[in-house]
N, C-alpha and C. Protein backbone atom coordinates (compact mmCIF):
# COMPACT_ATOMS: atom_id res chain seq x y z
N UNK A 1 -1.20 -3.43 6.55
CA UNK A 1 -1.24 -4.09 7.84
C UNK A 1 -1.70 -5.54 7.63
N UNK A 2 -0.63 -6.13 8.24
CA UNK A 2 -1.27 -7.81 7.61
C UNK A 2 -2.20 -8.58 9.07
N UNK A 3 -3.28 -8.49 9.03
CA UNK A 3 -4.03 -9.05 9.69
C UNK A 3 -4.50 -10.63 9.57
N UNK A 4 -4.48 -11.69 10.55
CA UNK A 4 -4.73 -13.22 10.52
C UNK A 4 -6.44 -13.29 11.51
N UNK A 5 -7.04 -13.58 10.61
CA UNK A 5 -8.42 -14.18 11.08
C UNK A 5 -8.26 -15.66 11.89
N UNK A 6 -8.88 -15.90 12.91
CA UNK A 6 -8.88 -17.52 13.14
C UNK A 6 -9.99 -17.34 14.00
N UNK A 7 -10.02 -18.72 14.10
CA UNK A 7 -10.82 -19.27 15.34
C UNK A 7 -10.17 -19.26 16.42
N UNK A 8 -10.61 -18.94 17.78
CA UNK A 8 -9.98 -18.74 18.90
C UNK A 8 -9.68 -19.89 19.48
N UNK A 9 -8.54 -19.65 20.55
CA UNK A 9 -8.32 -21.24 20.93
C UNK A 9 -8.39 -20.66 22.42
N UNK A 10 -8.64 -21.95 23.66
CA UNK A 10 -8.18 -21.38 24.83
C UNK A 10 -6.98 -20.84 25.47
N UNK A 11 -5.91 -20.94 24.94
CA UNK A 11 -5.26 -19.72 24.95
C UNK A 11 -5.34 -18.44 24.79
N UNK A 12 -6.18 -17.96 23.77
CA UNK A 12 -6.67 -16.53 23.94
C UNK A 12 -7.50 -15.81 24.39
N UNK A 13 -7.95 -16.70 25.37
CA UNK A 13 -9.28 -16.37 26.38
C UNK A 13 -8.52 -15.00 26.87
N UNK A 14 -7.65 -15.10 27.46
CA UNK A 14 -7.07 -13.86 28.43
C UNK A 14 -7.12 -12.33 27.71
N UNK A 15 -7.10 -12.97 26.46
CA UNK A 15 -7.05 -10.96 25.47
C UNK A 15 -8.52 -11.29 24.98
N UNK A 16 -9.11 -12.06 25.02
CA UNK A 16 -10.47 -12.07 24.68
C UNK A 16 -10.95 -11.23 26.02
N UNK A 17 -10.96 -11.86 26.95
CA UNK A 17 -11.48 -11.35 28.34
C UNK A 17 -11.57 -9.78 28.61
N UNK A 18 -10.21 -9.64 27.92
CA UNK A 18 -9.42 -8.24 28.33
C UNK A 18 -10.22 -7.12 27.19
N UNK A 19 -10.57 -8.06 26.02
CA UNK A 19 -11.45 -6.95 24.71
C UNK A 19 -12.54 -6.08 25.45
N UNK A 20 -13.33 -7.77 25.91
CA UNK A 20 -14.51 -7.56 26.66
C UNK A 20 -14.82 -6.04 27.40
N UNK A 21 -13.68 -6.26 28.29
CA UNK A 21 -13.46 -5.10 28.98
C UNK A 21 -13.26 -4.08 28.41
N UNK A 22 -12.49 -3.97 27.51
CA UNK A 22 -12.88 -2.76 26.71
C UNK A 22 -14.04 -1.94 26.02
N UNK A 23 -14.53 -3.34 25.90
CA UNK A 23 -15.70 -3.13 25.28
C UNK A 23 -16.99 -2.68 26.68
N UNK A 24 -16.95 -2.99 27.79
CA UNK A 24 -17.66 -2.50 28.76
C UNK A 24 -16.84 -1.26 29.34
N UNK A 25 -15.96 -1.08 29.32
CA UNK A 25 -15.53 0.48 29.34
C UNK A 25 -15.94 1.42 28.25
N UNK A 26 -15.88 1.54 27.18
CA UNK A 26 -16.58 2.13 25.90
C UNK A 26 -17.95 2.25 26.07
N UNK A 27 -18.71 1.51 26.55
CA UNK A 27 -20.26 1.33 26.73
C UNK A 27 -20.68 1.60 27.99
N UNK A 28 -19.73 2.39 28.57
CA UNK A 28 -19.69 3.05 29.89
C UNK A 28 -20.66 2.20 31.26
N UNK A 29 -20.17 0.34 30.78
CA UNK A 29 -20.99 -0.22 31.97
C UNK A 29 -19.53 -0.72 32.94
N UNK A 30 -18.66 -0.94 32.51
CA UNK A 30 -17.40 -1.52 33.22
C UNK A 30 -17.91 -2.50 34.38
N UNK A 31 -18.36 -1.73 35.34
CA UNK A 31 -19.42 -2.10 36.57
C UNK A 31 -20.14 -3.08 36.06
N UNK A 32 -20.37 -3.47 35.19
CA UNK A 32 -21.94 -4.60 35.07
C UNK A 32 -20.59 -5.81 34.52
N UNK A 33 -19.69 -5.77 33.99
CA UNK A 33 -19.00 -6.84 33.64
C UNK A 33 -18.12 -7.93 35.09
N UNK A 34 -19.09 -8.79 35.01
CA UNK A 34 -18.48 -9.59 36.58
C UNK A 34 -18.64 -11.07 35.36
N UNK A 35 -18.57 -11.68 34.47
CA UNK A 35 -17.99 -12.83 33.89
C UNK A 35 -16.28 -12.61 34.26
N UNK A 36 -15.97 -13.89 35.11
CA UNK A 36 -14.62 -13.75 35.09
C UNK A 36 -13.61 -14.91 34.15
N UNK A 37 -12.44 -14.62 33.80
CA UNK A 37 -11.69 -15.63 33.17
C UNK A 37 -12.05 -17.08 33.62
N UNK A 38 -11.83 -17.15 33.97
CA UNK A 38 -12.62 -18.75 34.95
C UNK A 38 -13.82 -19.07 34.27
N UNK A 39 -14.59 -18.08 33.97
CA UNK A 39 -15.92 -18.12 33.53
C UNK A 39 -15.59 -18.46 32.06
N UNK A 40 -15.43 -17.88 31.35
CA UNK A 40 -14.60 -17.54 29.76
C UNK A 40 -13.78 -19.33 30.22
N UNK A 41 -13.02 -19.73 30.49
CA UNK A 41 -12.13 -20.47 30.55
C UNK A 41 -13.21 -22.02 30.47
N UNK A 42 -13.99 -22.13 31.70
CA UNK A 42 -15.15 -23.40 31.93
C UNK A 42 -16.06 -22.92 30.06
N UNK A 43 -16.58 -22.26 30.34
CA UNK A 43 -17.76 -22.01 29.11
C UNK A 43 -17.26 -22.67 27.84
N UNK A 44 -16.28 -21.70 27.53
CA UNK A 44 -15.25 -21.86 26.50
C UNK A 44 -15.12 -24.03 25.68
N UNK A 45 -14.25 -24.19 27.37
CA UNK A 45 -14.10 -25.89 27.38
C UNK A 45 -15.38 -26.34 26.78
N UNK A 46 -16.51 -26.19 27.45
CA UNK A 46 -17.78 -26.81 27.35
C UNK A 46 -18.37 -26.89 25.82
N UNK A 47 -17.97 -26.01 25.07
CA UNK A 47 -18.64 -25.58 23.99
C UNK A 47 -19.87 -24.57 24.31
N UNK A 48 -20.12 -23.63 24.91
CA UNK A 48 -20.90 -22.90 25.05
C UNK A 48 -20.70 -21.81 23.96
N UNK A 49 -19.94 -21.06 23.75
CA UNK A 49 -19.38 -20.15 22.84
C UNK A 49 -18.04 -20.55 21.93
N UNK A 50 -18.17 -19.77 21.15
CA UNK A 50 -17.15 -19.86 19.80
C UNK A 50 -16.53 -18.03 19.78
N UNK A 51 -15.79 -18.10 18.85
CA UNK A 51 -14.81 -17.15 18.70
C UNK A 51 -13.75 -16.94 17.84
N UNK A 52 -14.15 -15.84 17.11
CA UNK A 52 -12.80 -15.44 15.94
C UNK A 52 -11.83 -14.19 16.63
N UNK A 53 -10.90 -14.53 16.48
CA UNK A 53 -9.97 -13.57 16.76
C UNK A 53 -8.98 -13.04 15.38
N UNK A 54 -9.07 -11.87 15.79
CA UNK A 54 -7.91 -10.92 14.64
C UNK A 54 -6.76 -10.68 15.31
N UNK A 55 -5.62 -11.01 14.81
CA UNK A 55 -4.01 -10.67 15.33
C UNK A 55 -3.44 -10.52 13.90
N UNK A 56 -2.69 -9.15 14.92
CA UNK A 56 -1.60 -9.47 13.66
C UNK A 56 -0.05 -9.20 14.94
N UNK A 57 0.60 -10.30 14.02
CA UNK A 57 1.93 -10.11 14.95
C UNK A 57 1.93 -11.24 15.78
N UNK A 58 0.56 -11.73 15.76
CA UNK A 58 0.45 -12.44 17.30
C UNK A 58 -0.37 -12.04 18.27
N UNK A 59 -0.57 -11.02 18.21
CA UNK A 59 -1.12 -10.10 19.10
C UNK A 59 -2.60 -9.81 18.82
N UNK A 60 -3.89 -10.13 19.47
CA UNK A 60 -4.62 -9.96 19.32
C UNK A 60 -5.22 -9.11 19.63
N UNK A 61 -5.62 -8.35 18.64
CA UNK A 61 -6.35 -7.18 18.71
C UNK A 61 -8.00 -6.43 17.79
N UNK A 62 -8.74 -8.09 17.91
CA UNK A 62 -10.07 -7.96 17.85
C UNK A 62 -10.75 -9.57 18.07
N UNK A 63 -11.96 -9.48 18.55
CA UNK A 63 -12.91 -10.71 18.50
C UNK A 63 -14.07 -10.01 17.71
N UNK A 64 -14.93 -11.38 17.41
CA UNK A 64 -15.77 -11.72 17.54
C UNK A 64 -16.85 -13.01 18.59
N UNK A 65 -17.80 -12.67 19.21
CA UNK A 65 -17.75 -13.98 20.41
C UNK A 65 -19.21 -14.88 19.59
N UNK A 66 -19.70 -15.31 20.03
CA UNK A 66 -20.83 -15.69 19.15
C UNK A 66 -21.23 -17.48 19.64
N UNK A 67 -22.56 -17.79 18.95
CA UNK A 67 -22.83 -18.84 19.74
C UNK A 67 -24.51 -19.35 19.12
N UNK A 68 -24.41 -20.23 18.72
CA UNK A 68 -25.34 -21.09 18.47
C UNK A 68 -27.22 -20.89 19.05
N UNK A 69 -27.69 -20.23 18.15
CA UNK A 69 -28.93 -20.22 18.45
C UNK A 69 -30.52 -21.02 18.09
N UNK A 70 -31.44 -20.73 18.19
CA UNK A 70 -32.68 -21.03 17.33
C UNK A 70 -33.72 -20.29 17.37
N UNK A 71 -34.00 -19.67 15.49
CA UNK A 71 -35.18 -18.97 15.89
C UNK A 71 -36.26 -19.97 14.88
N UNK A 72 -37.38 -19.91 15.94
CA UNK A 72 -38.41 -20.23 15.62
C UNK A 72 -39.32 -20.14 13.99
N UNK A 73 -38.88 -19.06 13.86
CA UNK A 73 -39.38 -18.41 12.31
C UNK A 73 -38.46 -18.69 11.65
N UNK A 74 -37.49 -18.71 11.45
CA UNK A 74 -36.18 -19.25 10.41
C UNK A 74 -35.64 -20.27 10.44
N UNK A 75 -34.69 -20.74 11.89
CA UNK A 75 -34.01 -21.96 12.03
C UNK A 75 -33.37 -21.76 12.36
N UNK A 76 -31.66 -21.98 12.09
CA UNK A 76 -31.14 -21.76 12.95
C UNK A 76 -30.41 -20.55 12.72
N UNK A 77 -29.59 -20.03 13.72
CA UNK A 77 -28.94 -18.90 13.57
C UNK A 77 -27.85 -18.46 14.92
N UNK A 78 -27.02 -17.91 14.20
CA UNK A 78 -25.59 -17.44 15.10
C UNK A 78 -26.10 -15.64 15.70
N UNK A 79 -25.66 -15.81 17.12
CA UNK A 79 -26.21 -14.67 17.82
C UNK A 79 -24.78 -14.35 18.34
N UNK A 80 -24.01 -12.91 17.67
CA UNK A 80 -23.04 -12.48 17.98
C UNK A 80 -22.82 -11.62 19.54
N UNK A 81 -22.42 -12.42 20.04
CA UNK A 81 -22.44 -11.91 21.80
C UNK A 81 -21.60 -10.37 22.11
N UNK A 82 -20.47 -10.33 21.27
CA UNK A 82 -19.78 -9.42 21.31
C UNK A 82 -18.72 -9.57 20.42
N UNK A 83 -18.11 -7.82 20.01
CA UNK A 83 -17.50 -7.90 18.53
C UNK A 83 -16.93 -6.17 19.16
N UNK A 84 -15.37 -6.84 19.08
CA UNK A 84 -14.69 -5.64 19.19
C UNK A 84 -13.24 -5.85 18.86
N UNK A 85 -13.01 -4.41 18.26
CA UNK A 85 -11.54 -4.38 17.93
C UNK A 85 -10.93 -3.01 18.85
N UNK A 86 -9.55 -3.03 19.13
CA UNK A 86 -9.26 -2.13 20.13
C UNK A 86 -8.90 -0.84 19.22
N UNK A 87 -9.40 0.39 20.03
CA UNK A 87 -9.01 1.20 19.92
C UNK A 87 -8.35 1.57 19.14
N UNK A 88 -7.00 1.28 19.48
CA UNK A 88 -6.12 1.86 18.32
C UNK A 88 -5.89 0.97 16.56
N UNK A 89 -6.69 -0.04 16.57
CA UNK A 89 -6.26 -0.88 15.32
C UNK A 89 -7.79 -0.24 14.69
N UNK A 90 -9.00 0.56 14.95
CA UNK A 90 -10.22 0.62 14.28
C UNK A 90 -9.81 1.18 13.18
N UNK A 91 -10.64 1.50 12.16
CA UNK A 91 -10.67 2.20 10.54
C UNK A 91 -10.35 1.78 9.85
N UNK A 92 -9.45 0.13 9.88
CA UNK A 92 -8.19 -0.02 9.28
C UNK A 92 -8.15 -1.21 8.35
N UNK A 93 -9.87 -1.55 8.59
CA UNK A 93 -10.40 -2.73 7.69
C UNK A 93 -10.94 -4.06 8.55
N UNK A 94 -9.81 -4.39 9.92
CA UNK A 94 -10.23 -5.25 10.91
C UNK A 94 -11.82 -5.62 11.37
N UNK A 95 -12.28 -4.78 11.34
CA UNK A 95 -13.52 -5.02 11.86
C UNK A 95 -14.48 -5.47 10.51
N UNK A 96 -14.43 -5.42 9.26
CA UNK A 96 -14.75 -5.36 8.07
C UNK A 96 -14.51 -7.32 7.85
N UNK A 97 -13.32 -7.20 8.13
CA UNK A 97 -12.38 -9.03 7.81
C UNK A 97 -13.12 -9.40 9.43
N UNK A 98 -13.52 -9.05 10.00
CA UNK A 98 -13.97 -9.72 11.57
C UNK A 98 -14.96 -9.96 11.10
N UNK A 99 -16.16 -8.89 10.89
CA UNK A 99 -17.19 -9.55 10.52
C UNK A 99 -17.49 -10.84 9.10
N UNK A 100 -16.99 -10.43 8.28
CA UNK A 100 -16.92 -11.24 7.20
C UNK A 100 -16.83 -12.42 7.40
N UNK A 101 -16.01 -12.55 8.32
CA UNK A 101 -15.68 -13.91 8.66
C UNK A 101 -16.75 -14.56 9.39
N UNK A 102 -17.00 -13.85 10.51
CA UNK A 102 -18.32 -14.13 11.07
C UNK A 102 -19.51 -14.29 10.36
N UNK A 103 -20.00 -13.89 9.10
CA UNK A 103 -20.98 -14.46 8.44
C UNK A 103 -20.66 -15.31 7.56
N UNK A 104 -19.55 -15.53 7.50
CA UNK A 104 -18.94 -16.76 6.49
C UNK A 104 -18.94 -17.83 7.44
N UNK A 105 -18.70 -17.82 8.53
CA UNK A 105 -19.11 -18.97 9.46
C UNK A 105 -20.41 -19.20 9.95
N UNK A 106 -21.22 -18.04 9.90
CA UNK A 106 -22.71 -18.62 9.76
C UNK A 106 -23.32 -19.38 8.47
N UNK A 107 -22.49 -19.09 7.55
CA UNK A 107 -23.07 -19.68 6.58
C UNK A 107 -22.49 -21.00 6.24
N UNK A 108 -21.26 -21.49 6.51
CA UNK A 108 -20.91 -22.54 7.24
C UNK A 108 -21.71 -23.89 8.02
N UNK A 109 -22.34 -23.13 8.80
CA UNK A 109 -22.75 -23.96 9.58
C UNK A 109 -24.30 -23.78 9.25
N UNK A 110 -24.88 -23.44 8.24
CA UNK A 110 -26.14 -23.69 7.54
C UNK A 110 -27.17 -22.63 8.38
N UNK A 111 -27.22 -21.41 8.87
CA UNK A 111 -27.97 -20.56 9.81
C UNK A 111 -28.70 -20.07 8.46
N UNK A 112 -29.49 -19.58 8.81
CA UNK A 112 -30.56 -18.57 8.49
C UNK A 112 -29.99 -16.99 8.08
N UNK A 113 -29.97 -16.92 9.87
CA UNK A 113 -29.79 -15.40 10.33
C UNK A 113 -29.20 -15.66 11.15
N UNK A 114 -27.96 -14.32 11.49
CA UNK A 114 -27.63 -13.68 12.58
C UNK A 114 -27.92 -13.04 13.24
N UNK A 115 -27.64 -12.28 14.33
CA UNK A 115 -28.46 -11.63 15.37
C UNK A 115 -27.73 -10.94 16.28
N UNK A 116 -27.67 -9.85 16.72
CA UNK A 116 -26.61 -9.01 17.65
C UNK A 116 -27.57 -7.91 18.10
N UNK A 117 -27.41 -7.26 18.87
CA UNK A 117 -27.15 -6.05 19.24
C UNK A 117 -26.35 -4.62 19.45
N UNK A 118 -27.15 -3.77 19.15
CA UNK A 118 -26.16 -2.41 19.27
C UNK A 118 -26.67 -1.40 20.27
N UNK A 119 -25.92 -0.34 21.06
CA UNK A 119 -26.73 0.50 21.47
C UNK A 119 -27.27 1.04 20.39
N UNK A 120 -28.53 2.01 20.96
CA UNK A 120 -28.71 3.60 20.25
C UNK A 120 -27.99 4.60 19.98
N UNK A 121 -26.67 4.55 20.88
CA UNK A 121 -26.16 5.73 20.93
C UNK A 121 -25.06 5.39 20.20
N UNK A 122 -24.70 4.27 19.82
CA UNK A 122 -23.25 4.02 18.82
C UNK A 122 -23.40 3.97 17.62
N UNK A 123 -23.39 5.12 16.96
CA UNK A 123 -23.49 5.97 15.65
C UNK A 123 -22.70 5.04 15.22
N UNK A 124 -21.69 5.08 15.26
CA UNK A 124 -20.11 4.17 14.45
C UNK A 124 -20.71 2.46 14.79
N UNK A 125 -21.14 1.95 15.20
CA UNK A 125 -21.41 0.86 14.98
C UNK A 125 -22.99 0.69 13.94
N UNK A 126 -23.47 1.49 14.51
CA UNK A 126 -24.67 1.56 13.48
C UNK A 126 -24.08 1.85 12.05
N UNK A 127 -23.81 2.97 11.88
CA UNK A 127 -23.16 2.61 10.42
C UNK A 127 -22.75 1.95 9.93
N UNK A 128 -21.74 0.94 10.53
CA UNK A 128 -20.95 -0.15 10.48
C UNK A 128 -22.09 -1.19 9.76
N UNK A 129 -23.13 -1.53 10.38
CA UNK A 129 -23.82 -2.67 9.92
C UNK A 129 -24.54 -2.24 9.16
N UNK A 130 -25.34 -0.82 8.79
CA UNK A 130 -26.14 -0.69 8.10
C UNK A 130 -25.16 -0.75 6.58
N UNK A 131 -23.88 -0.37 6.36
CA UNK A 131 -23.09 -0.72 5.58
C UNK A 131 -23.19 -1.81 5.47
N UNK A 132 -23.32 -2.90 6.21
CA UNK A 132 -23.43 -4.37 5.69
C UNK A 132 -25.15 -4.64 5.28
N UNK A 133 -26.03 -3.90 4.77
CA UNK A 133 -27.25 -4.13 4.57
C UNK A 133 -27.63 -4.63 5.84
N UNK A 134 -27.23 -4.49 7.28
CA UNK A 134 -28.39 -4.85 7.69
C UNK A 134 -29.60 -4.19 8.66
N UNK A 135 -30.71 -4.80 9.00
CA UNK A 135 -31.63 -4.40 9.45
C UNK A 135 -31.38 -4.11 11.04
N UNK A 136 -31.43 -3.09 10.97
CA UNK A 136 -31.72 -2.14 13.03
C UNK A 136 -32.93 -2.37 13.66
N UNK A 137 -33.42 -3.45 14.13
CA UNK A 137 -34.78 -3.31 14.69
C UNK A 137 -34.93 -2.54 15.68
N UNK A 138 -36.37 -1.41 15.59
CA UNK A 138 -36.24 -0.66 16.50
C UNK A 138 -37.51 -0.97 17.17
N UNK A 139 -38.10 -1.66 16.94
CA UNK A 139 -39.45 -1.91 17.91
C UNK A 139 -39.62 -3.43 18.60
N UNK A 140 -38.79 -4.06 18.81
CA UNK A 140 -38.52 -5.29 19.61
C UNK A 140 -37.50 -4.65 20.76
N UNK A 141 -38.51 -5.03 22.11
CA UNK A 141 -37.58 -4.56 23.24
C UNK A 141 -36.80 -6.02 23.97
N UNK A 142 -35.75 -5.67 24.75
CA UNK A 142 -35.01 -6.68 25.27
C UNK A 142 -35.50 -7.11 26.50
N UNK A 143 -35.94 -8.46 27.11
CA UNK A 143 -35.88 -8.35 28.21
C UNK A 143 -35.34 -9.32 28.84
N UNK A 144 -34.87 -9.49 30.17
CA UNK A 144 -34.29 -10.13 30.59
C UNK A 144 -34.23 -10.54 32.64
N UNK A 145 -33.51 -11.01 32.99
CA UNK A 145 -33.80 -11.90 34.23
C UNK A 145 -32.63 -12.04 35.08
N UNK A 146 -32.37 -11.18 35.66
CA UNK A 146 -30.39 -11.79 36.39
C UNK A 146 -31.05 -12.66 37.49
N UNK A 147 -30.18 -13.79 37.51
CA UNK A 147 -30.42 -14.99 38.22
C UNK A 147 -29.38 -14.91 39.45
């Protein structure tokens, strides 16, 4: 399967958008996803977020979303917002060349560390990273503020 890594352009906001959604259907919030294309579309322009996309064919069928951070104890670092490949393309190495790329662009741009989140309950993604050596913190809680 010949898969093309890139950087996303605004043109692919719309199957980016559409991952998203997949990805909040899978994580059984669907309901909590109200960023709309418009949203994705302004942000995007601004430089707020960045983005690799996987296609093959043309057809895109994985991101990575991600975006410029700072931690205090290290420096700087890329905080992966969201990282999904659909359904039917998983097992198949995509997500393997998604991430790769994604820490090849942190290292790129001189970061430290990366930074993401997973649920608890996504066995298959947990494996996924602990395969990449990395660390699951389990005693830092999240908190947060809807405005």
């Amino acid at each position: 399967m010949q898969i093309n890594i890139r950087p996303g352009t605004a043109k692919d906001l719309p199957a980016i958008h559409n991952l998203v959604l997949e990805l909040a259907e899978y994580e059984k919030a669907a309901h909590e996803f109200t960023a709309s294309l418009e949203d994705y579309q302004r942000d995007f322009g601004e430089g707020v977020f960045e983005v690799l996309v996987a296609e093959q064919k043309e057809t895109i069928v994985g991101m990575a979303l991600y975006y410029m951070t700072y931690s205090t104890w290290k420096g700087r670092m890329l905080y992966l917002e969201d990282f999904v490949v659909q359904a039917a393309y998983r097992r198949k190495g995509i997500g393997e060349a998604l991430f790769d790329a994604f820490l090849e662009t942190a290292k790129s741009k001189d970061c430290r560390l990366v930074k993401w989140q997973v649920l608890d309950w996504n066995k298959p993604a947990i494996n996924f990273y602990r395969k990449k050596a990395a660390t699951i913190e389990q005693e830092w809680w999240n908190g947060k503020i809807f405005l």
